[in-house]
PDB file of N, CA and C in Angstrom:
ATOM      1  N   UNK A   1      26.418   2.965  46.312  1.00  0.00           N
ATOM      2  CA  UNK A   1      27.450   3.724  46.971  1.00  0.00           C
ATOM      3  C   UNK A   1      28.683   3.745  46.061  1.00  0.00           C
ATOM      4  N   UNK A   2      29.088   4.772  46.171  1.00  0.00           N
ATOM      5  CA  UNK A   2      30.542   5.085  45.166  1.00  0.00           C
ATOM      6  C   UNK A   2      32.108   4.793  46.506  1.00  0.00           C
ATOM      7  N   UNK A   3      33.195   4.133  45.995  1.00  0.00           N
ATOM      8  CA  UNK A   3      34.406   4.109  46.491  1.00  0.00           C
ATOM      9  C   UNK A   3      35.183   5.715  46.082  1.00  0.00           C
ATOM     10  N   UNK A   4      35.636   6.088  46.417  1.00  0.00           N
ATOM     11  CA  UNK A   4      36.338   6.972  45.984  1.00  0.00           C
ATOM     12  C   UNK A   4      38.046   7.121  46.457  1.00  0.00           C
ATOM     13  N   UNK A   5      38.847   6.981  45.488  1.00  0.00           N
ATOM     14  CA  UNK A   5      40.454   6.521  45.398  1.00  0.00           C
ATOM     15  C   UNK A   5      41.085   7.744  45.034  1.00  0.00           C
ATOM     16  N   UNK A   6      41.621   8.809  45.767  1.00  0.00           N
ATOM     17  CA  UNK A   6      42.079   9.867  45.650  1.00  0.00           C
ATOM     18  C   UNK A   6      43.412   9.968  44.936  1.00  0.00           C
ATOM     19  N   UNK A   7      44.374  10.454  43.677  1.00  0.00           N
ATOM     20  CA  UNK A   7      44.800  10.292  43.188  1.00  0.00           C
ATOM     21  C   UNK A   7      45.884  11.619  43.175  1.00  0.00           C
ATOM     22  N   UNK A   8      46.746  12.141  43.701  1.00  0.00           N
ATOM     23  CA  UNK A   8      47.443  13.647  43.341  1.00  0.00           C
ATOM     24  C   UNK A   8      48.395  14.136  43.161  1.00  0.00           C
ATOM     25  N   UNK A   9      48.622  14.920  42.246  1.00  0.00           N
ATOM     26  CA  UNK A   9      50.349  15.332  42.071  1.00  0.00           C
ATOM     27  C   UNK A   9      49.973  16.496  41.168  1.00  0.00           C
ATOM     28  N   UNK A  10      51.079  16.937  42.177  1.00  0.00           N
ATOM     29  CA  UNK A  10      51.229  18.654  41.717  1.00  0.00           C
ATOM     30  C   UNK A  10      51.766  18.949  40.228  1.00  0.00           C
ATOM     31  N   UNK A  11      52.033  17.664  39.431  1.00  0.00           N
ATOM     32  CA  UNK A  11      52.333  18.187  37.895  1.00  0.00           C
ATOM     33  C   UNK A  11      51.279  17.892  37.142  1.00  0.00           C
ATOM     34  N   UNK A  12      51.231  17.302  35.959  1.00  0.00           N
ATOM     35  CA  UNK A  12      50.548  17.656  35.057  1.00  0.00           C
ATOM     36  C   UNK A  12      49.487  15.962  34.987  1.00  0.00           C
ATOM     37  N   UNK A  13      48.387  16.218  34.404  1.00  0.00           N
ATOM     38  CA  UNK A  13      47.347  14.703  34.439  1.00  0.00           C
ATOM     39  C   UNK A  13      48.200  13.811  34.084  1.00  0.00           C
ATOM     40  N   UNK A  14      49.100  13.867  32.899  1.00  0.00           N
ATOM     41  CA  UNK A  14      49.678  12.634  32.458  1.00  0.00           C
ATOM     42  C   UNK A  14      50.702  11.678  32.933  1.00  0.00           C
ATOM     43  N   UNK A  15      51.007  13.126  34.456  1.00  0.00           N
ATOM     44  CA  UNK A  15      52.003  11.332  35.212  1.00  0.00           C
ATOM     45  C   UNK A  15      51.331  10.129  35.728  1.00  0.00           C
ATOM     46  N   UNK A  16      52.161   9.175  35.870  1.00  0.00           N
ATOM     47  CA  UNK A  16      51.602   8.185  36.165  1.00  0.00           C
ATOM     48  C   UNK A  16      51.055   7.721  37.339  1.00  0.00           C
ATOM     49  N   UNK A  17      49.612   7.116  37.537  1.00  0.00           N
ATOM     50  CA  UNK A  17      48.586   6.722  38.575  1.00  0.00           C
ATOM     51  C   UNK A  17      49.322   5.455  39.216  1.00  0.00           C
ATOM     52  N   UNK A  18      49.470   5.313  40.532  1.00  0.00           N
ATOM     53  CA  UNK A  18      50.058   3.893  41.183  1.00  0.00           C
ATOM     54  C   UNK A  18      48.897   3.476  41.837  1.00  0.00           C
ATOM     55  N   UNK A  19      49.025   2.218  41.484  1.00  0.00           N
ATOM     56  CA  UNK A  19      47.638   1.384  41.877  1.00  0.00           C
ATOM     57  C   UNK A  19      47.876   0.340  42.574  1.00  0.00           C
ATOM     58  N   UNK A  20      48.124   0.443  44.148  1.00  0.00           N
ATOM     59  CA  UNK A  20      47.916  -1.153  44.865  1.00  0.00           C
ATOM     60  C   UNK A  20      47.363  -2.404  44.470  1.00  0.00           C
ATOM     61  N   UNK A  21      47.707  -3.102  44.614  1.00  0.00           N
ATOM     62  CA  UNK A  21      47.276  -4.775  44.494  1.00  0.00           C
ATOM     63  C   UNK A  21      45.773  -4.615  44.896  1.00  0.00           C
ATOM     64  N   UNK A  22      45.938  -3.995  46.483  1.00  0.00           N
ATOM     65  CA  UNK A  22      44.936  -4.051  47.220  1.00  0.00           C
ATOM     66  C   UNK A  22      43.273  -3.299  46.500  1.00  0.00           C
ATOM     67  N   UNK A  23      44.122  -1.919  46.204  1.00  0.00           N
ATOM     68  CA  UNK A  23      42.973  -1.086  45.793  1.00  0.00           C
ATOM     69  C   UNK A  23      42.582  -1.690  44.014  1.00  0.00           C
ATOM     70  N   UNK A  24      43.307  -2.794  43.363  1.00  0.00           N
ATOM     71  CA  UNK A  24      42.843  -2.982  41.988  1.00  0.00           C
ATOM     72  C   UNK A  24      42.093  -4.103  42.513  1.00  0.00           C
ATOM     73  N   UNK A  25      41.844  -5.013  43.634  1.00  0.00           N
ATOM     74  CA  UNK A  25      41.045  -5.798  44.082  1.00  0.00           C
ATOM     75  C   UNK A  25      39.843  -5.706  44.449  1.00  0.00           C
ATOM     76  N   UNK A  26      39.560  -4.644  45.556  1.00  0.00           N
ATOM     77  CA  UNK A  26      38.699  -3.886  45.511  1.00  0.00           C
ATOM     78  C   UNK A  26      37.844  -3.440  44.017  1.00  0.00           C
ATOM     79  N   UNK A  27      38.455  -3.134  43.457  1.00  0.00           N
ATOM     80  CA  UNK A  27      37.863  -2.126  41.919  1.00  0.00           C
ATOM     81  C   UNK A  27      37.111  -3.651  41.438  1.00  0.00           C
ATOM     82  N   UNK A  28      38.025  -4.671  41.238  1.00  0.00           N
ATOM     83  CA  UNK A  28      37.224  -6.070  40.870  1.00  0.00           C
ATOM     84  C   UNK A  28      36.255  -6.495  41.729  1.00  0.00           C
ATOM     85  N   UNK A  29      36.048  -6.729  42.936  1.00  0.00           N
ATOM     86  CA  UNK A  29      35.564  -7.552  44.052  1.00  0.00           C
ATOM     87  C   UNK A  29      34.561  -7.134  44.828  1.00  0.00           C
ATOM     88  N   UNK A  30      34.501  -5.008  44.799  1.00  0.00           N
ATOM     89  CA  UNK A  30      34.210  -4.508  46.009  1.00  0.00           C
ATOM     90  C   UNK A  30      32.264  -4.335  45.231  1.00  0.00           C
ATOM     91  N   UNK A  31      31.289  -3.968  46.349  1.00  0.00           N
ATOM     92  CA  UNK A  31      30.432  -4.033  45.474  1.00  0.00           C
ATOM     93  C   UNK A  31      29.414  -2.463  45.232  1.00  0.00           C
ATOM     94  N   UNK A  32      30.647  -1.535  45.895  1.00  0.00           N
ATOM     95  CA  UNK A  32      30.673  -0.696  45.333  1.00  0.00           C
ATOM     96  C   UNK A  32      31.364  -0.230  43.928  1.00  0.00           C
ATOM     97  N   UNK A  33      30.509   1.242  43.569  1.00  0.00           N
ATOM     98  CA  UNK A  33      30.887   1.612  42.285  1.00  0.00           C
ATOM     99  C   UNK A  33      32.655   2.278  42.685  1.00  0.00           C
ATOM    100  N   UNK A  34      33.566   1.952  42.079  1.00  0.00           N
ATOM    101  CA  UNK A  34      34.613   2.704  42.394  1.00  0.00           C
ATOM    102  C   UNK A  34      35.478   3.454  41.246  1.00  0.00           C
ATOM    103  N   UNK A  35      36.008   4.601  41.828  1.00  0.00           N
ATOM    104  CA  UNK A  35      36.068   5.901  41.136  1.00  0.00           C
ATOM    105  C   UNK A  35      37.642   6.482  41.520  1.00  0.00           C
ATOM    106  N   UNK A  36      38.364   6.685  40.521  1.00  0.00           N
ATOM    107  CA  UNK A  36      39.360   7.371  40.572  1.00  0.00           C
ATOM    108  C   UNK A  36      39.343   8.910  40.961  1.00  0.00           C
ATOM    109  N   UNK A  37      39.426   9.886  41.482  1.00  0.00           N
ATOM    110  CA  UNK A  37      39.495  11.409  41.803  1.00  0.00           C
ATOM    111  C   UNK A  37      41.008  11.864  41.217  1.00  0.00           C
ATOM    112  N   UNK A  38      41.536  11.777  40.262  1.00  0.00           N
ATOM    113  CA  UNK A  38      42.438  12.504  40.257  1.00  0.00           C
ATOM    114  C   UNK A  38      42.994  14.002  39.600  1.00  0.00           C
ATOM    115  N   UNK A  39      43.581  14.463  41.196  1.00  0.00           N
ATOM    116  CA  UNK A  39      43.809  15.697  41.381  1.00  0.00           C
ATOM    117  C   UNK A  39      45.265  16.062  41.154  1.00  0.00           C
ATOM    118  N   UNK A  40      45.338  17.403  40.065  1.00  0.00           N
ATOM    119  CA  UNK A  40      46.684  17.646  39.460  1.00  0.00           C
ATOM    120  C   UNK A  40      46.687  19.114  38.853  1.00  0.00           C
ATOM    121  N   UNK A  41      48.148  19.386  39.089  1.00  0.00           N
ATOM    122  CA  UNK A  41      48.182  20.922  39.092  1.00  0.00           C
ATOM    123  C   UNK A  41      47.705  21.344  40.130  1.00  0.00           C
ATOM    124  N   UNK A  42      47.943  21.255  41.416  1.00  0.00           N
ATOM    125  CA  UNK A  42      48.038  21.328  42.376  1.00  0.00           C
ATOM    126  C   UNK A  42      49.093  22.634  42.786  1.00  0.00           C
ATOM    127  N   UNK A  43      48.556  23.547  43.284  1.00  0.00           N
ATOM    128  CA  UNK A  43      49.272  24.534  44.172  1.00  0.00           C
ATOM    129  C   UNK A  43      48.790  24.882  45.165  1.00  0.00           C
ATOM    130  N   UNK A  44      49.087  26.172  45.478  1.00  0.00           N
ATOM    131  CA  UNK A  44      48.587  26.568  46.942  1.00  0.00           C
ATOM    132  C   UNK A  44      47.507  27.322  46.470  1.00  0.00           C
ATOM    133  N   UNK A  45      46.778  27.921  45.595  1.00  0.00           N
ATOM    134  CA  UNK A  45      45.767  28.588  45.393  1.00  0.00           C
ATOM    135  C   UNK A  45      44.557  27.607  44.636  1.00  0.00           C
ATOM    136  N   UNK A  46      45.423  26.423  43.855  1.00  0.00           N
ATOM    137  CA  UNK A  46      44.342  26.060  42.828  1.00  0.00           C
ATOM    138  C   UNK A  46      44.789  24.605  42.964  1.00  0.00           C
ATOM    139  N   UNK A  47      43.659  23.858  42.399  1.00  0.00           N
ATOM    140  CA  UNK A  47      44.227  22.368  41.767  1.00  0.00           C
ATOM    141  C   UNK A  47      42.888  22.415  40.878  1.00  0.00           C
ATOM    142  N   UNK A  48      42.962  20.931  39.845  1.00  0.00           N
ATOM    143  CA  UNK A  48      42.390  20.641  38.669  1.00  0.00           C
ATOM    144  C   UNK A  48      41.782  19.227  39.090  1.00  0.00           C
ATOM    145  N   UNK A  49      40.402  19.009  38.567  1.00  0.00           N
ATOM    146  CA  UNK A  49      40.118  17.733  38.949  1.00  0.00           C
ATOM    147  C   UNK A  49      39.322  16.998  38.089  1.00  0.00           C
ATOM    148  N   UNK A  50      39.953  15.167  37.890  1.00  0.00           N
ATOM    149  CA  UNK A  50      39.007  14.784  36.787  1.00  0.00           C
ATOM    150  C   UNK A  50      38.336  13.319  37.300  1.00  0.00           C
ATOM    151  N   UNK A  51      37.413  13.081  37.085  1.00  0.00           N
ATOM    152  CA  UNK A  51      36.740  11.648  38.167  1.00  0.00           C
ATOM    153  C   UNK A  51      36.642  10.577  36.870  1.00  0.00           C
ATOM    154  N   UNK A  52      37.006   9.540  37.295  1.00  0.00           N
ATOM    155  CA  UNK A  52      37.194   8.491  36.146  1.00  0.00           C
ATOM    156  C   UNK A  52      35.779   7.942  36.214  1.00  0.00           C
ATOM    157  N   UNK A  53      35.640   7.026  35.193  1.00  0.00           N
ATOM    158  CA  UNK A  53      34.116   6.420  34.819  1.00  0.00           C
ATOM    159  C   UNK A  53      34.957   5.365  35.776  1.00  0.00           C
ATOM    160  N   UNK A  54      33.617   4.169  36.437  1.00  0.00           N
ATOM    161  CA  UNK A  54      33.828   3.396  37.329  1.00  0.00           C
ATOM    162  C   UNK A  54      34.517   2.487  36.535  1.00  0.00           C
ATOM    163  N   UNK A  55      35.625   2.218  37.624  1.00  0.00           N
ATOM    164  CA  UNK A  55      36.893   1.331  37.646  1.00  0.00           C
ATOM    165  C   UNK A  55      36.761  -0.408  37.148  1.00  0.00           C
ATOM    166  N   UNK A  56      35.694  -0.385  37.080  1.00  0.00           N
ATOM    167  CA  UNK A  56      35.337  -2.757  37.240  1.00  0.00           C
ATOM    168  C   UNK A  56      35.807  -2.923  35.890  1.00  0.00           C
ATOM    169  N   UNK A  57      35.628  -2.550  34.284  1.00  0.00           N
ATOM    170  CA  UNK A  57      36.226  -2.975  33.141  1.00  0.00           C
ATOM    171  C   UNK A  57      37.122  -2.697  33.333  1.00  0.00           C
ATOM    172  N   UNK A  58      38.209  -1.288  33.371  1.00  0.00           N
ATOM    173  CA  UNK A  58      39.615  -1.509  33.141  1.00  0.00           C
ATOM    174  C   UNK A  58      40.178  -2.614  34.207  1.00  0.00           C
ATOM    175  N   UNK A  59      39.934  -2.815  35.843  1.00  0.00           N
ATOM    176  CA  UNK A  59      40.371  -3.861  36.572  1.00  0.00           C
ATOM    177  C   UNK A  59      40.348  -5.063  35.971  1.00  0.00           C
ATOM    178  N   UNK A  60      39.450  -5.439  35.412  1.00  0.00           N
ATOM    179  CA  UNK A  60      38.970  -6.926  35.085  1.00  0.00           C
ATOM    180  C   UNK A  60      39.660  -6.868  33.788  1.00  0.00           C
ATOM    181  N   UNK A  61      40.218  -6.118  33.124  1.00  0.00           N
ATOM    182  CA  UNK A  61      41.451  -6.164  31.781  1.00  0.00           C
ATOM    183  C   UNK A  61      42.728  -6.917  32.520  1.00  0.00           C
ATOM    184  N   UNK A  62      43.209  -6.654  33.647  1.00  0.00           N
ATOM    185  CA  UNK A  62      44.391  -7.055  34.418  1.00  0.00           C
ATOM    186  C   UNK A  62      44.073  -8.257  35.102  1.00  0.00           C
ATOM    187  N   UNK A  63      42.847  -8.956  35.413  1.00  0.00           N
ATOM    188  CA  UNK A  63      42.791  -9.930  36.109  1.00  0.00           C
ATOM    189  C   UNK A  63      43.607 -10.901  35.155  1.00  0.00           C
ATOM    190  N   UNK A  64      43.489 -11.391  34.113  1.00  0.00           N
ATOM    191  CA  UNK A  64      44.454 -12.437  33.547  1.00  0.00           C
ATOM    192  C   UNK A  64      46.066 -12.311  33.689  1.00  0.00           C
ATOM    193  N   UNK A  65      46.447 -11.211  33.870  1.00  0.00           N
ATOM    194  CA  UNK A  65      47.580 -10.682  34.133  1.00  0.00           C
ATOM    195  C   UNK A  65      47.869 -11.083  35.498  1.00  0.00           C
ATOM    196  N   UNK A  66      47.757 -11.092  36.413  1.00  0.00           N
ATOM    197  CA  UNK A  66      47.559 -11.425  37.123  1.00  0.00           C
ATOM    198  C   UNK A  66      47.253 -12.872  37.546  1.00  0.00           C
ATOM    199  N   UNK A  67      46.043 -13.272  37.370  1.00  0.00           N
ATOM    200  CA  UNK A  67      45.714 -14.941  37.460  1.00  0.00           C
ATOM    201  C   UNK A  67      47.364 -15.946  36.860  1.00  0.00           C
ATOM    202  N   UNK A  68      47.877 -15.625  35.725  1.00  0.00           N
ATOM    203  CA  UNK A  68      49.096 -15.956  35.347  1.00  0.00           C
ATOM    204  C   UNK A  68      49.916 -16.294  36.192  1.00  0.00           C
ATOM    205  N   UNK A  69      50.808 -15.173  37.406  1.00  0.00           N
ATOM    206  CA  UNK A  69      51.602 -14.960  37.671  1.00  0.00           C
ATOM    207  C   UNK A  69      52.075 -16.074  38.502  1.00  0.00           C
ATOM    208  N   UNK A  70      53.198 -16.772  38.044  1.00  0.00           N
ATOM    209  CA  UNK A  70      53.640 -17.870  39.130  1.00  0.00           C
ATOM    210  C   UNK A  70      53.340 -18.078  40.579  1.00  0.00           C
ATOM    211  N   UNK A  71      53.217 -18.694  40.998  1.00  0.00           N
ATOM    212  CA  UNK A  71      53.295 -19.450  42.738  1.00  0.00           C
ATOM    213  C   UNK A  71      54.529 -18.363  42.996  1.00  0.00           C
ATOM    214  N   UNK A  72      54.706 -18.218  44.291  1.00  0.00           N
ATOM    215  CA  UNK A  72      55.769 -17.493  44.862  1.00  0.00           C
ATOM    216  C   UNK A  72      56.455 -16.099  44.462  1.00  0.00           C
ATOM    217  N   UNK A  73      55.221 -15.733  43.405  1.00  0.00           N
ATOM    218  CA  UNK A  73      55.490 -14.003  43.047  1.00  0.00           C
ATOM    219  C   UNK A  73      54.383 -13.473  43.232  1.00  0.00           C
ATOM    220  N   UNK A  74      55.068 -12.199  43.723  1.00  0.00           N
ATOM    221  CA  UNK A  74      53.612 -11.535  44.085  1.00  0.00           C
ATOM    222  C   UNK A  74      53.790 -10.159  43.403  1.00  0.00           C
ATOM    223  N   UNK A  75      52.618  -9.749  42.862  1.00  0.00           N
ATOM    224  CA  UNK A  75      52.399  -8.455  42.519  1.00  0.00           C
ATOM    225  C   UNK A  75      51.763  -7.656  43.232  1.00  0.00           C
ATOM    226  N   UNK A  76      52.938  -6.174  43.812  1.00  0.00           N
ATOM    227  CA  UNK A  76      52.369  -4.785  45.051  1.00  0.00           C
ATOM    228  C   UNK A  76      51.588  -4.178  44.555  1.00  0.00           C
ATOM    229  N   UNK A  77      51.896  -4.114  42.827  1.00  0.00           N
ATOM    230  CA  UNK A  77      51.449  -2.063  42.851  1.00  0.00           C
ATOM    231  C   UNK A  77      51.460  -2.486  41.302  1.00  0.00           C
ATOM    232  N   UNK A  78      50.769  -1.307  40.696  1.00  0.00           N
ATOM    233  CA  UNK A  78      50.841  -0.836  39.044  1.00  0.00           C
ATOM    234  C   UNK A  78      51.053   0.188  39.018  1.00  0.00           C
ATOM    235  N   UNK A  79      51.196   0.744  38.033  1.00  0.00           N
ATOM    236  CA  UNK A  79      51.857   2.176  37.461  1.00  0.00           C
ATOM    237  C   UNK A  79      50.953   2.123  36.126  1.00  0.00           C
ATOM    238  N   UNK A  80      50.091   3.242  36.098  1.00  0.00           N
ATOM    239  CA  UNK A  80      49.696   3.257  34.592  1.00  0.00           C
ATOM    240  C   UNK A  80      49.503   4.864  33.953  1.00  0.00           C
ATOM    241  N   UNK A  81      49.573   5.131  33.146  1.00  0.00           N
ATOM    242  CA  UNK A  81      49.090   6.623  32.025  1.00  0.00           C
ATOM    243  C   UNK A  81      47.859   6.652  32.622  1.00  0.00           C
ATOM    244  N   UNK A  82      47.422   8.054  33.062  1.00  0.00           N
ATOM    245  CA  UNK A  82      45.823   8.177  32.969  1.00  0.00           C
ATOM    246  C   UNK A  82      45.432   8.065  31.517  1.00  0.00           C
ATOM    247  N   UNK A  83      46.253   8.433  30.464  1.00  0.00           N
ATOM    248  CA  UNK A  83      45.238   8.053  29.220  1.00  0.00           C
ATOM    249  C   UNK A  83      44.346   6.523  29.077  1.00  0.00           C
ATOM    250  N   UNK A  84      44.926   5.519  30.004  1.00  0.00           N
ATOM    251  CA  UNK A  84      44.544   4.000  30.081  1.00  0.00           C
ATOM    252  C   UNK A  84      43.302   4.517  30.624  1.00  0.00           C
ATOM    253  N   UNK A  85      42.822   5.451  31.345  1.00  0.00           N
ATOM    254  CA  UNK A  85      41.278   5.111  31.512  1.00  0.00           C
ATOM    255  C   UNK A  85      40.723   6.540  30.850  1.00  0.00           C
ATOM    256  N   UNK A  86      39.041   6.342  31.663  1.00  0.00           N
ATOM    257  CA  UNK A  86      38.539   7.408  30.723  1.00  0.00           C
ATOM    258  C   UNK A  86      37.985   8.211  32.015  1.00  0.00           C
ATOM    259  N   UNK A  87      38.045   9.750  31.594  1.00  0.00           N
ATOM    260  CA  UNK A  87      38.010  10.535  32.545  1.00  0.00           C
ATOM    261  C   UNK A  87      36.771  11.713  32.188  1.00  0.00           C
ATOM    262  N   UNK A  88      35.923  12.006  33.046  1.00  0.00           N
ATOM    263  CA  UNK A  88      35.174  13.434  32.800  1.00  0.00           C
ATOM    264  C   UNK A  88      35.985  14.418  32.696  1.00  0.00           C
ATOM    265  N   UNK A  89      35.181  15.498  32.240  1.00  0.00           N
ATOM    266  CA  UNK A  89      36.175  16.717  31.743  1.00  0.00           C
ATOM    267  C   UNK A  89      36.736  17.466  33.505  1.00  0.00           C
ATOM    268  N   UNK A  90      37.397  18.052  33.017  1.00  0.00           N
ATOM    269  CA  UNK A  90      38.604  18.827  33.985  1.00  0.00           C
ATOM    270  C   UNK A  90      37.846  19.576  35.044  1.00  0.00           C
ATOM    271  N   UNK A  91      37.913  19.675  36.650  1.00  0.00           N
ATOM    272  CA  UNK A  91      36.748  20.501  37.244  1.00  0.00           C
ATOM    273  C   UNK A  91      38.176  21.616  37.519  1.00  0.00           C
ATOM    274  N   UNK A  92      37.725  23.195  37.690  1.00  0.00           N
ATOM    275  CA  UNK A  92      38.759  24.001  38.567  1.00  0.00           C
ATOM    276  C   UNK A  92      38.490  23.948  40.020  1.00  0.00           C
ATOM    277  N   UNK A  93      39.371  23.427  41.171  1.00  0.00           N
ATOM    278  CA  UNK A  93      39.115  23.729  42.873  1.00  0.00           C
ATOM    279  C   UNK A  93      39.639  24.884  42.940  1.00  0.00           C
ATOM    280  N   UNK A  94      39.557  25.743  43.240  1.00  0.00           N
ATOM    281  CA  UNK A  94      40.285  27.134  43.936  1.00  0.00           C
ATOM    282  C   UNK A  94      40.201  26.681  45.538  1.00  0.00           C
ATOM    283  N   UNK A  95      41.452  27.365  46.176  1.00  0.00           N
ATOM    284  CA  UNK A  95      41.965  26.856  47.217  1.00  0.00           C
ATOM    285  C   UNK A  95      42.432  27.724  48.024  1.00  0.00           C
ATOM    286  N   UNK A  96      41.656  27.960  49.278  1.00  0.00           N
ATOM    287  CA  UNK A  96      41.026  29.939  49.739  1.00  0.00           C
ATOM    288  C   UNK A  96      42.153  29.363  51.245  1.00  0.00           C
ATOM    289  N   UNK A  97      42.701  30.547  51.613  1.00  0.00           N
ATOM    290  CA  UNK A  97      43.188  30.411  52.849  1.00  0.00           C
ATOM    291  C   UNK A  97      42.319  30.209  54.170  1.00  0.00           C
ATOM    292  N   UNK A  98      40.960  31.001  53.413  1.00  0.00           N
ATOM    293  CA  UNK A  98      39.831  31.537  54.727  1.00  0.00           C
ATOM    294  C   UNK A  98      39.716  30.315  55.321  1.00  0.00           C
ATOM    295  N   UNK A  99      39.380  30.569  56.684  1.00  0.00           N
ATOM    296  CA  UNK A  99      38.958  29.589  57.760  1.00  0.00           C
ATOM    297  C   UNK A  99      37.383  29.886  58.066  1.00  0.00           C
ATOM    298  N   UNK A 100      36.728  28.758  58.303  1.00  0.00           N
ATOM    299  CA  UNK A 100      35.265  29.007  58.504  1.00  0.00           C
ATOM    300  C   UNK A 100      35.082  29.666  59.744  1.00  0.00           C
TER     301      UNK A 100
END
């Protein structure tokens, strides 16, 4: 089974991905495959989409980072470049007003 971590902003791939404590735990722990979706260039007609290779090596790069961190600090969130991971090529969504 695949996780899937939805990722989106209406500018361009290269802003930066925020990553919960929670959801980089998961990516280490969970025993599913888990997968970034992120969606960008985002409008009302279109968005762009690229699915990351599964998440467990880049997570497990940060576990020492982490394991480190003093007694009585806690780490929420990360911020990283999508260039830090690796991504399939670009899909186009077109994005129809029609109702089924």
């Amino acid at each position: 089974m695949t996780r899937i971590d939805v990722k989106s902003t209406s500018g361009e791939f290269e802003r930066p991905i925020h990553i919960s404590l929670a959801e980089l735990t998961s990516m280490m722990t969970g025993p599913d495959d888990y997968r970034i979706y992120r969606v960008f260039n985002l409008t009302a007609g279109s968005a762009t989409l690229k699915i990351s290779e599964p998440m467990i090596t880049f997570a497990d790069t940060l576990r020492p980072t982490i394991d480190s961190v003093p007694g009585g600090v806690s780490i929420d969130s990360f911020s990283l470049k999508p260039a830090m991971l690796k991504f399939g090529p670009p899909i186009l969504i077109r994005i129809s007003d029609e109702r089924p």
